[in-house]
Protein backbone atom coordinates (compact mmCIF):
# COMPACT_ATOMS: atom_id res chain seq x y z
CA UNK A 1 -11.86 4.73 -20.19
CA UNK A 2 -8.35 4.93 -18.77
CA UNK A 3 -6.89 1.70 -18.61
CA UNK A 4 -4.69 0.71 -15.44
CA UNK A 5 -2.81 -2.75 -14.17
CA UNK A 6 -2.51 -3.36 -11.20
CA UNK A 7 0.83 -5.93 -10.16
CA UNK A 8 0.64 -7.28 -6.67
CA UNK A 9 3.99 -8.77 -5.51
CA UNK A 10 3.53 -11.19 -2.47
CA UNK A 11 6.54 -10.97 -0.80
CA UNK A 12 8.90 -14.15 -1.09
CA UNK A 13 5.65 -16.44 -2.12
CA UNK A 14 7.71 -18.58 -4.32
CA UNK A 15 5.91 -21.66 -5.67
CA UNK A 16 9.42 -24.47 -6.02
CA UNK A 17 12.31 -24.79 -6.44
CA UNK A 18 14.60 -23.44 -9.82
CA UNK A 19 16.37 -25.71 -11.80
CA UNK A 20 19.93 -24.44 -10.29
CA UNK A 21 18.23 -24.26 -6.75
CA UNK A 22 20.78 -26.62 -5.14
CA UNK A 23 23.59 -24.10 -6.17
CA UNK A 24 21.94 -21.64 -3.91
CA UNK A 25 21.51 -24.76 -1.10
CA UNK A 26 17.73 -24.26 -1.68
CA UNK A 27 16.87 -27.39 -3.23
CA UNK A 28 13.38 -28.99 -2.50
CA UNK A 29 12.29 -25.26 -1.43
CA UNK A 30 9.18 -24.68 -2.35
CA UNK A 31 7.24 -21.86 -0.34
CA UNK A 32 3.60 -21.85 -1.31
CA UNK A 33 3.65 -25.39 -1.65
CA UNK A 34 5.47 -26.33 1.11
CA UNK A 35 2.95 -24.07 3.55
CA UNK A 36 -0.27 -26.37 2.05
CA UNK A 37 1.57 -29.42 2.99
CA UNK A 38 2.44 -28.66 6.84
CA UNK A 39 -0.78 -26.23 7.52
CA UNK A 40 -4.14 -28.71 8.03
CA UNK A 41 -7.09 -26.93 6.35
CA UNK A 42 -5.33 -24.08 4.72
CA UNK A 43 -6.74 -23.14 1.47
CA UNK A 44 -7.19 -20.05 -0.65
CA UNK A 45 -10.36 -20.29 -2.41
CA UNK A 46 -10.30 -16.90 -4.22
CA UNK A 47 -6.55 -17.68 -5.42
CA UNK A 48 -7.77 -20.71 -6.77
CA UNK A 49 -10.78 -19.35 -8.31
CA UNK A 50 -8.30 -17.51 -10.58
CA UNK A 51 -6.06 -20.63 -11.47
CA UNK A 52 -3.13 -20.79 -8.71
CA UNK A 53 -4.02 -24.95 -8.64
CA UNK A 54 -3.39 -25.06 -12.36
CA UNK A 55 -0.14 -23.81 -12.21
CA UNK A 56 1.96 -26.12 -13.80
CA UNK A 57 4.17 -28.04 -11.62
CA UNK A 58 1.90 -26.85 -8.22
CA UNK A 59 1.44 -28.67 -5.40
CA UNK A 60 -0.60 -28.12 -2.72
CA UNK A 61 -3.99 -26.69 -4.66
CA UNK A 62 -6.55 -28.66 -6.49
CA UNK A 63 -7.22 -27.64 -10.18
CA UNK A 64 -10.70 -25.04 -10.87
CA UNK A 65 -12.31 -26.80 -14.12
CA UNK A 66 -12.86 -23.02 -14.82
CA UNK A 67 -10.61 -20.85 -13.38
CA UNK A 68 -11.59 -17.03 -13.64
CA UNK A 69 -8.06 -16.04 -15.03
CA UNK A 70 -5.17 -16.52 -16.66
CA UNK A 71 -1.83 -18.38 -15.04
CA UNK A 72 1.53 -19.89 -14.95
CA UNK A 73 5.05 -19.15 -13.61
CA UNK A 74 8.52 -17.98 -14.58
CA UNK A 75 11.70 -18.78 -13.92
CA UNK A 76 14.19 -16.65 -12.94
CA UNK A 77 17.35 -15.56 -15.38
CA UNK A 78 19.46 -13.41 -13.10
CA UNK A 79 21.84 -14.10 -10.70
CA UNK A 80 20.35 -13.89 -7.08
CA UNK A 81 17.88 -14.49 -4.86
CA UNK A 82 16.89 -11.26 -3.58
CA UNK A 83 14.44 -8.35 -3.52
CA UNK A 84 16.53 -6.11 -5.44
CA UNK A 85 17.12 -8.94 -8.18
CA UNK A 86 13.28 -9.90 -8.45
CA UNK A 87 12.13 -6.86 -8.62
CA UNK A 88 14.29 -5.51 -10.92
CA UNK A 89 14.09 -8.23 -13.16
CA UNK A 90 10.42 -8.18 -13.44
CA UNK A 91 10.74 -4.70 -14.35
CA UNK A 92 12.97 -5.59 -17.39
CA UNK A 93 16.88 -5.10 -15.65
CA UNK A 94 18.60 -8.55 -15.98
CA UNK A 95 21.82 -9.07 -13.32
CA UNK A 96 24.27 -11.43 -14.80
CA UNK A 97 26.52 -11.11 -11.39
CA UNK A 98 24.89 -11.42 -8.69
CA UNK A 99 25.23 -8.29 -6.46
CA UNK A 100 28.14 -8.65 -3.53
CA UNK A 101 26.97 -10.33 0.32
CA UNK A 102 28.43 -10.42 3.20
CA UNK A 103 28.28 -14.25 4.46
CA UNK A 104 31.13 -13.46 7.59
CA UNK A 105 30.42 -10.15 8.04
CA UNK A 106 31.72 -6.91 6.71
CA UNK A 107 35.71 -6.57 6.08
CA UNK A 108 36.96 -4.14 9.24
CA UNK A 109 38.27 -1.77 6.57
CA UNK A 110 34.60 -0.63 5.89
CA UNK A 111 33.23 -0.72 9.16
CA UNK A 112 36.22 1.44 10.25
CA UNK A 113 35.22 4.15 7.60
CA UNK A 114 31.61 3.90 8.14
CA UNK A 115 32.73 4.60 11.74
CA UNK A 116 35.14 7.23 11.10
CA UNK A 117 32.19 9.16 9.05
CA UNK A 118 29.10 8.87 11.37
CA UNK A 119 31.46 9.24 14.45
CA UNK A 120 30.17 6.56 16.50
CA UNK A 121 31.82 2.96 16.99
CA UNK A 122 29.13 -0.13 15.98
CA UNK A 123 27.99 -3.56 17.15
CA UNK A 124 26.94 -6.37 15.66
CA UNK A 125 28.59 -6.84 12.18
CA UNK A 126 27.14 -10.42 11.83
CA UNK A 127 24.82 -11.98 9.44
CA UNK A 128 21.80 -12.44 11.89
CA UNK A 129 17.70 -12.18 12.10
CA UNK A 130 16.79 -8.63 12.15
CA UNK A 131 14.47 -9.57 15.41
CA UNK A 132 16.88 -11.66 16.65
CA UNK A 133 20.06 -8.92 16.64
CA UNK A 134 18.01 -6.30 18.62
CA UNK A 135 17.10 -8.75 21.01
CA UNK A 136 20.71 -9.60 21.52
CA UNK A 137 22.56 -6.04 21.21
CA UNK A 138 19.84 -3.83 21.97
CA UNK A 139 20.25 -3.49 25.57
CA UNK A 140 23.73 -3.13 24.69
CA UNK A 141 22.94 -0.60 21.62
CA UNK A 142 20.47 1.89 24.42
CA UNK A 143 23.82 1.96 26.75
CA UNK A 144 26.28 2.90 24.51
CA UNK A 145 24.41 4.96 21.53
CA UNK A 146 26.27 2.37 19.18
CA UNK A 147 24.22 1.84 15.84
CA UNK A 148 23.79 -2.36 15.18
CA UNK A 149 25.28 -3.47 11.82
CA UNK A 150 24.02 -6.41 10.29
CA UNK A 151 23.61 -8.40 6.83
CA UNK A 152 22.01 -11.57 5.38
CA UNK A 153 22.38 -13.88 2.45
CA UNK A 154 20.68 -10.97 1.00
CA UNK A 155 23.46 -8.23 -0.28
CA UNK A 156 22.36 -5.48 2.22
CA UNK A 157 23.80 -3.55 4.67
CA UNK A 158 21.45 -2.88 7.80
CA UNK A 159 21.41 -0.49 10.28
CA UNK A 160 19.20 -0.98 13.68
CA UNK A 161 19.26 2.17 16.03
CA UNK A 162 16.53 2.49 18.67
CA UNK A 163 14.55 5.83 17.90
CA UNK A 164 14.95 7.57 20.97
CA UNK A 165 18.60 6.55 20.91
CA UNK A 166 19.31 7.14 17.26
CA UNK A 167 16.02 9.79 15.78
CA UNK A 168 15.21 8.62 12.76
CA UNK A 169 16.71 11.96 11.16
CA UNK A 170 20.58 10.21 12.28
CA UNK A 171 19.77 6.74 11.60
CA UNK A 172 18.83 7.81 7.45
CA UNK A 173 21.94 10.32 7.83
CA UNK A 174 23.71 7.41 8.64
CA UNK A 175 22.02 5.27 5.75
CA UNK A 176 22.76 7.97 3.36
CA UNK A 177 26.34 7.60 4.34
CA UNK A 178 26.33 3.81 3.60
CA UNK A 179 25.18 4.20 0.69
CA UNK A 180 27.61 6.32 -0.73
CA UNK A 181 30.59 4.46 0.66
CA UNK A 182 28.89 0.96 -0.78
CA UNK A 183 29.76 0.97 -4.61
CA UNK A 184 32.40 -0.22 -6.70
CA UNK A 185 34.02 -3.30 -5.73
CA UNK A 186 31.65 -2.97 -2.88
CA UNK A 187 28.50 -2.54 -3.91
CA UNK A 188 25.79 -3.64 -1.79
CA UNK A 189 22.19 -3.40 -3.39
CA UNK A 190 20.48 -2.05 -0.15
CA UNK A 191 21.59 0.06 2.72
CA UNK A 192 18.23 -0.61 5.31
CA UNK A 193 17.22 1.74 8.73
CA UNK A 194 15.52 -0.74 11.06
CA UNK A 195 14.63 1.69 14.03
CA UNK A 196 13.08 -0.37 16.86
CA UNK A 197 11.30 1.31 20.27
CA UNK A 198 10.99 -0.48 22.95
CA UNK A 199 12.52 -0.36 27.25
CA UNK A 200 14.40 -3.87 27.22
CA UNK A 201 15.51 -7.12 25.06
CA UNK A 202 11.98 -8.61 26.20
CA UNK A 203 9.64 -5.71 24.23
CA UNK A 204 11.78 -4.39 21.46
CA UNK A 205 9.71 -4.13 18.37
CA UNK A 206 10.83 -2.76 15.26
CA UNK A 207 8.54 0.11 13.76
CA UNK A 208 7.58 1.16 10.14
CA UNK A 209 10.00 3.77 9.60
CA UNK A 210 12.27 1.31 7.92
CA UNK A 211 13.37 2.99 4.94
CA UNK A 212 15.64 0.90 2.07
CA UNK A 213 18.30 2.59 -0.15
CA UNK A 214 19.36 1.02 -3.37
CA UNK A 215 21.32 1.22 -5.87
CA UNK A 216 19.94 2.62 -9.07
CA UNK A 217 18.72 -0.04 -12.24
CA UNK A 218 21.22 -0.97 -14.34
CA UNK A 219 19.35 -0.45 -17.20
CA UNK A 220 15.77 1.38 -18.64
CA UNK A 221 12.75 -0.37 -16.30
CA UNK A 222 9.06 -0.75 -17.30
CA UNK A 223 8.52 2.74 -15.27
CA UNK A 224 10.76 4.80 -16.84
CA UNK A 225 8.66 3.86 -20.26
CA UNK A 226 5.18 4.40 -18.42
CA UNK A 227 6.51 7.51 -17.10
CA UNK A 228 8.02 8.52 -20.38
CA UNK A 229 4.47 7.71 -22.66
CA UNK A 230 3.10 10.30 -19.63
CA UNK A 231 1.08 7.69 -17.86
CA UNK A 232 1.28 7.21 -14.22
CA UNK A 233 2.78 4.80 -12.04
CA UNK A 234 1.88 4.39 -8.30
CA UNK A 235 4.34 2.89 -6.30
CA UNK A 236 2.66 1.02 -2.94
CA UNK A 237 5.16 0.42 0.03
CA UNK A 238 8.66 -0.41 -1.10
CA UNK A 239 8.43 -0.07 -4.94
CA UNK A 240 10.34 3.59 -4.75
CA UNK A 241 12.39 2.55 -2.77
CA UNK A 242 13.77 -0.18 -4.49
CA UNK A 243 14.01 1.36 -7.78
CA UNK A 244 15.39 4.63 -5.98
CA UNK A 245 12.25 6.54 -7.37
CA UNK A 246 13.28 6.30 -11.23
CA UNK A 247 10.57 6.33 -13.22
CA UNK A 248 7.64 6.27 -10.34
CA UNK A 249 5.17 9.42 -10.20
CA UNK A 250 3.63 8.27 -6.67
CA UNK A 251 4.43 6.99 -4.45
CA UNK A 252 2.59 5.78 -0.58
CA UNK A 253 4.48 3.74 2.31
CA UNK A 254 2.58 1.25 4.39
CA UNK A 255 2.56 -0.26 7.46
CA UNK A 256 1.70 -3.73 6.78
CA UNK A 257 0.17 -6.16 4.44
CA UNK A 258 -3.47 -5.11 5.02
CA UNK A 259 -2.89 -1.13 4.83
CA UNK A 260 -0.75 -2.39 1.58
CA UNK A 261 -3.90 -3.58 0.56
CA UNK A 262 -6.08 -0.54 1.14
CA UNK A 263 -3.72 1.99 -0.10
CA UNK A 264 -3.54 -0.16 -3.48
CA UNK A 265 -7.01 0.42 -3.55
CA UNK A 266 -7.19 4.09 -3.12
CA UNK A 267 -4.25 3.98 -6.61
CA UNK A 268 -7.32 1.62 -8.47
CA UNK A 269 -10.13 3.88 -7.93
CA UNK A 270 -8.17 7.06 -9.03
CA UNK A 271 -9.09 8.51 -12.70
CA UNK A 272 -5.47 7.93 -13.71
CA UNK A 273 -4.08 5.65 -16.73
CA UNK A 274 -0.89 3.68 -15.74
CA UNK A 275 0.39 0.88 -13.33
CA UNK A 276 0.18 0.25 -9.86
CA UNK A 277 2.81 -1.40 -8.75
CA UNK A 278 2.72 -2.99 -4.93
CA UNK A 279 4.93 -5.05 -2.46
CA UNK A 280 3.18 -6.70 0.15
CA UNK A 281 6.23 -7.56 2.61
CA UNK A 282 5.25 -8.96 5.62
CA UNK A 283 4.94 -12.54 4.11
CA UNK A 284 9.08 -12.15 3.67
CA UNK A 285 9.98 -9.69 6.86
CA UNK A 286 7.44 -10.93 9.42
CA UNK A 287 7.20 -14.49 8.46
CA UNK A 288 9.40 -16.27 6.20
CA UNK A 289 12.73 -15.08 7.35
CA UNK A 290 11.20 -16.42 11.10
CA UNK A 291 9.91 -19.39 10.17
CA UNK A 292 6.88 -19.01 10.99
CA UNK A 293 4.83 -21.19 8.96
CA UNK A 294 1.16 -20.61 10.78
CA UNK A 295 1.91 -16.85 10.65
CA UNK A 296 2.89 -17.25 6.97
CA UNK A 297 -0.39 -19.41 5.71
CA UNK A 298 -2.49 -16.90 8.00
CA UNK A 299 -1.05 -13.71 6.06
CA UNK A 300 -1.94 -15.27 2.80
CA UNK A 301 -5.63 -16.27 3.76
CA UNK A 302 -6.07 -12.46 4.67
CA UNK A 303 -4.86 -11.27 1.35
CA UNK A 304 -7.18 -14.05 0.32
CA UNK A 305 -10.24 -12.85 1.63
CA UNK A 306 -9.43 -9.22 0.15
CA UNK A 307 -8.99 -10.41 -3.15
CA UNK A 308 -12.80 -10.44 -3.94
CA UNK A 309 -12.32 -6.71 -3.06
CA UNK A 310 -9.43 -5.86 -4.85
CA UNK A 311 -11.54 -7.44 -8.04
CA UNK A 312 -14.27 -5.50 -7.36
CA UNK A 313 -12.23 -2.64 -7.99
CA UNK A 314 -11.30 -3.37 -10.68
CA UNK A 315 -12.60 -1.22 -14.58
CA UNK A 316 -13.88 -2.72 -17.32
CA UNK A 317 -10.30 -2.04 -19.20
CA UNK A 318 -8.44 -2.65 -16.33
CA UNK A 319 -6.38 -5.67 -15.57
CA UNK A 320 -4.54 -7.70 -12.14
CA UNK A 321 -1.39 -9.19 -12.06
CA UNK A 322 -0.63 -11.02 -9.10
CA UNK A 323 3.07 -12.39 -8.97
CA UNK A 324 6.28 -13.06 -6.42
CA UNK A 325 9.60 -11.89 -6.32
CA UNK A 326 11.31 -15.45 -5.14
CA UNK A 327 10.76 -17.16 -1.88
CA UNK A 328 11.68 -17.95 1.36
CA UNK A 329 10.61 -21.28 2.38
CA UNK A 330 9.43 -21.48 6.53
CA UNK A 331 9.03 -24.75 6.42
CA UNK A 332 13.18 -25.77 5.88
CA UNK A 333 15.90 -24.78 8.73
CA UNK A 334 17.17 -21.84 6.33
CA UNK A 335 15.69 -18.51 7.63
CA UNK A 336 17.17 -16.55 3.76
CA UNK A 337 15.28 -16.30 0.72
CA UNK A 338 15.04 -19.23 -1.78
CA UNK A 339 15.32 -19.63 -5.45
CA UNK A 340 12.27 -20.59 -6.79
CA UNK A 341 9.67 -19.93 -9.78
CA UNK A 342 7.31 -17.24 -8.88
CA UNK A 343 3.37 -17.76 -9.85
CA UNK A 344 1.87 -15.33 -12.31
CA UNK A 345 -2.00 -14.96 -11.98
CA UNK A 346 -3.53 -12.55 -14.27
CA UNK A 347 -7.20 -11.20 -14.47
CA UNK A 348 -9.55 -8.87 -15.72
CA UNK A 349 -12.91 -8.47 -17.65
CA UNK A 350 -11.25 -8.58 -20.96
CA UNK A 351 -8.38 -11.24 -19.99
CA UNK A 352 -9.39 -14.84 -21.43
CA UNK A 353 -10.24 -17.31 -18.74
CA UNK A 354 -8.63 -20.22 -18.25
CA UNK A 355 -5.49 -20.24 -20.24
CA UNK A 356 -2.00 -21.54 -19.40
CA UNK A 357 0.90 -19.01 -20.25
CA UNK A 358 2.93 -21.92 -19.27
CA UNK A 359 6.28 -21.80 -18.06
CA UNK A 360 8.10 -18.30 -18.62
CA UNK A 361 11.83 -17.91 -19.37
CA UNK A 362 12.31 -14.98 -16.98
CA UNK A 363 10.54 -12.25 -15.26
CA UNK A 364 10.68 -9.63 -17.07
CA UNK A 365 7.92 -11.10 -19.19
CA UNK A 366 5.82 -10.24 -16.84
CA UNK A 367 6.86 -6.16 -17.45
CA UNK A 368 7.15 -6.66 -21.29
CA UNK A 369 3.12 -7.77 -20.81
CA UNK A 370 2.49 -5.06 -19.17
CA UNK A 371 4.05 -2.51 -21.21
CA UNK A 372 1.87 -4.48 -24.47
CA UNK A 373 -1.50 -4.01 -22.42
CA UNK A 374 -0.56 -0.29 -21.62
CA UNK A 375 0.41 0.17 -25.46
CA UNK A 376 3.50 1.65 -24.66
CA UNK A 377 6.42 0.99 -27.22
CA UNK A 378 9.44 -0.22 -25.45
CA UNK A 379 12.92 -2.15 -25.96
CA UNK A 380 12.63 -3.97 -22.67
CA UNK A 381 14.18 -7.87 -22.69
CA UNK A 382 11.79 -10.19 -22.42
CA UNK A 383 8.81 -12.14 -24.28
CA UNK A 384 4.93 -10.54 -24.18
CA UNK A 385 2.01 -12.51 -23.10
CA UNK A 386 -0.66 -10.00 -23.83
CA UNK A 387 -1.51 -11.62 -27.31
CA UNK A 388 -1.79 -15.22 -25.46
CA UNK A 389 -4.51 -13.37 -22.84
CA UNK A 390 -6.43 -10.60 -24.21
């Protein structure tokens, strides 16, 4: 039988703070943790079943006397707090810099040449809350035809354009010319299209044709060896995207958490050998960077109550990884990502129960596992689990 592992990112659900969180002004962050405390009755029984309340160091979840999988959490050796940096880093690319932000804006001299090339003037330029910019400049934005610039602690440079303003077509053209200009000393690791619909600043809502473009891995990532040993990998929502395609055979968008969900299914019950690899981004987009702590606990009780599903699907060979990428705390006043350890949950009819991979020294353990339990020889950084679990 073909053998496949699935890895399930949740979005920004970090599980406390890092060592070196106060550097990053996120100490006493903790995401997950920090959710239990301030929603009454909020569990997440099928989470638990597989160990999340044995993780060492978590609050928040009682301990299983028997949990169903394997767990722990790692800590985090690059520099950042990002998507770009957690994903990559699980996938085996280590960033000793951090990648450039943006903290006062962009410098004029590169909004005047994005300018000059897409032949429009902008608005915006500000670090703001995606939500909170079109509400302010979208009125504005519909009048004039100018596309909204913004950024966040987050090294990105975002573009908001209403659709029937900006089609989608000009807004990526636009995106494509971003990302060009954005290297070198000013490298950003995403250029983002936020289109938004909507009539006034009262009903704009932002739609799914976001579409990210980053910059490529520094180095060889856990795809490019699946890819290589000709075994598949199936890239769910922004997983192309953020590794610009490299290595990644298919590839599906989604449209939220749920459909995230179902189209990770559809990869699981395929004939094919490989990885799927999924982010599940509303916790981050919809609800962390809001604050929205009720909207946050309810998003993880419905990826809860598919987990029984998602088991179900799984072979006899096959194997679920169910991780982070860092967090972003709704409970404190910061709306940006945090700095925290990410959980690791791992399961699967042939993965021992019950067994604490304890604390890991980066990420990228996680792909160096997963490259051991595909048998696929690599030279990726990083420390193997797979003998500790199987």
């Amino acid at each position: 039988m073909n053998r496949k592992v699935t890895l399930i990112v949740l979005d920004s659900v970090g599980i406390g703070a890092l060592p070196d969180a106060k550097s990053y002004g996120d100490e006493g962050s903790n995401t997950l943790g920090n959710i239990a405390k301030a929603v009454k009755g909020f569990s997440l029984p099928n989470l638990e079943a597989m160990g999340l309340g044995n993780i060492d160091g978590m609050v928040g979840f009682d301990k299983n006397n028997n949990p169903s999988g394997s767990y722990g959490k790692c800590a985090e050796l690059s520099k950042g707090k990002d998507t770009i940096t957690g994903h990559w880093e699980i996938a085996g690319v280590i960033l000793e810099t951090p990648l450039n932000t943006y903290p006062e804006g962009f410098p004029r001299e590169i909004i005047e040449e994005f300018e000059s090339k897409i032949g429009r003037k902008t608005l915006g330029n500000v670090v703001a809350s995606g939500t909170a910019i079109i509400e302010e400049l979208g009125e504005e934005h519909m009048r004039t035809g100018y596309p909204i610039i913004y950024t966040s602690a987050d090294s990105v440079f975002q573009i908001a354009a209403h659709e029937e303003i900006i089609p989608i077509p000009e807004l990526y053209k636009m995106c494509e010319i971003a990302r060009e200009m954005l290297v070198g000393d000013k490298m950003v690791g995403r250029v983002i299209a936020r289109p938004f619909l909507g009539t006034n600043k009262g009903d704009f809502t932002r739609t799914s044709n976001r579409h990210d473009y980053a910059i490529e891995p520094f180095n060889k990532t856990m795809m490019e060896y699946i890819s290589e040993a000709n075994q598949s990998v199936m890239a769910v929502g922004k997983i192309k995207d953020i590794f610009t395609g490299k290595g990644v055979t298919d590839s599906i968008t989604i449209k939220n958490n749920m459909d995230g969900v179902d189209k990770t299914l559809e990869f699981m019950k395929n004939d094919k050998k490989g990885l799927v690899f999924s982010n599940l981004v509303d916790f981050d987009m919809k609800f962390g960077h809001r604050n929205d702590v009720e909207g946050y606990a309810n998003a993880l009780v419905e990826f809860d109550n598919r987990l029984p599903e998602i088991i179900e699907a799984l072979g006899q060979e096959d194997i679920l990884i169910i991780t982070a990428d860092h967090g972003c705390d709704p409970t404190t006043e910061s709306t940006d990502h945090s700095r925290e350890y990410i959980p690791v949950l791992v399961y699967g009819k042939n993965i021992k129960q019950n067994v604490n991979i304890g604390t890991r020294q980066c990420f990228s353990d996680i792909g160096k596992t997963i490259l051991e339990l595909l048998n696929v020889e690599n030279e990726l950084v990083g420390k193997s689990f797979a003998d500790v679990i199987k």
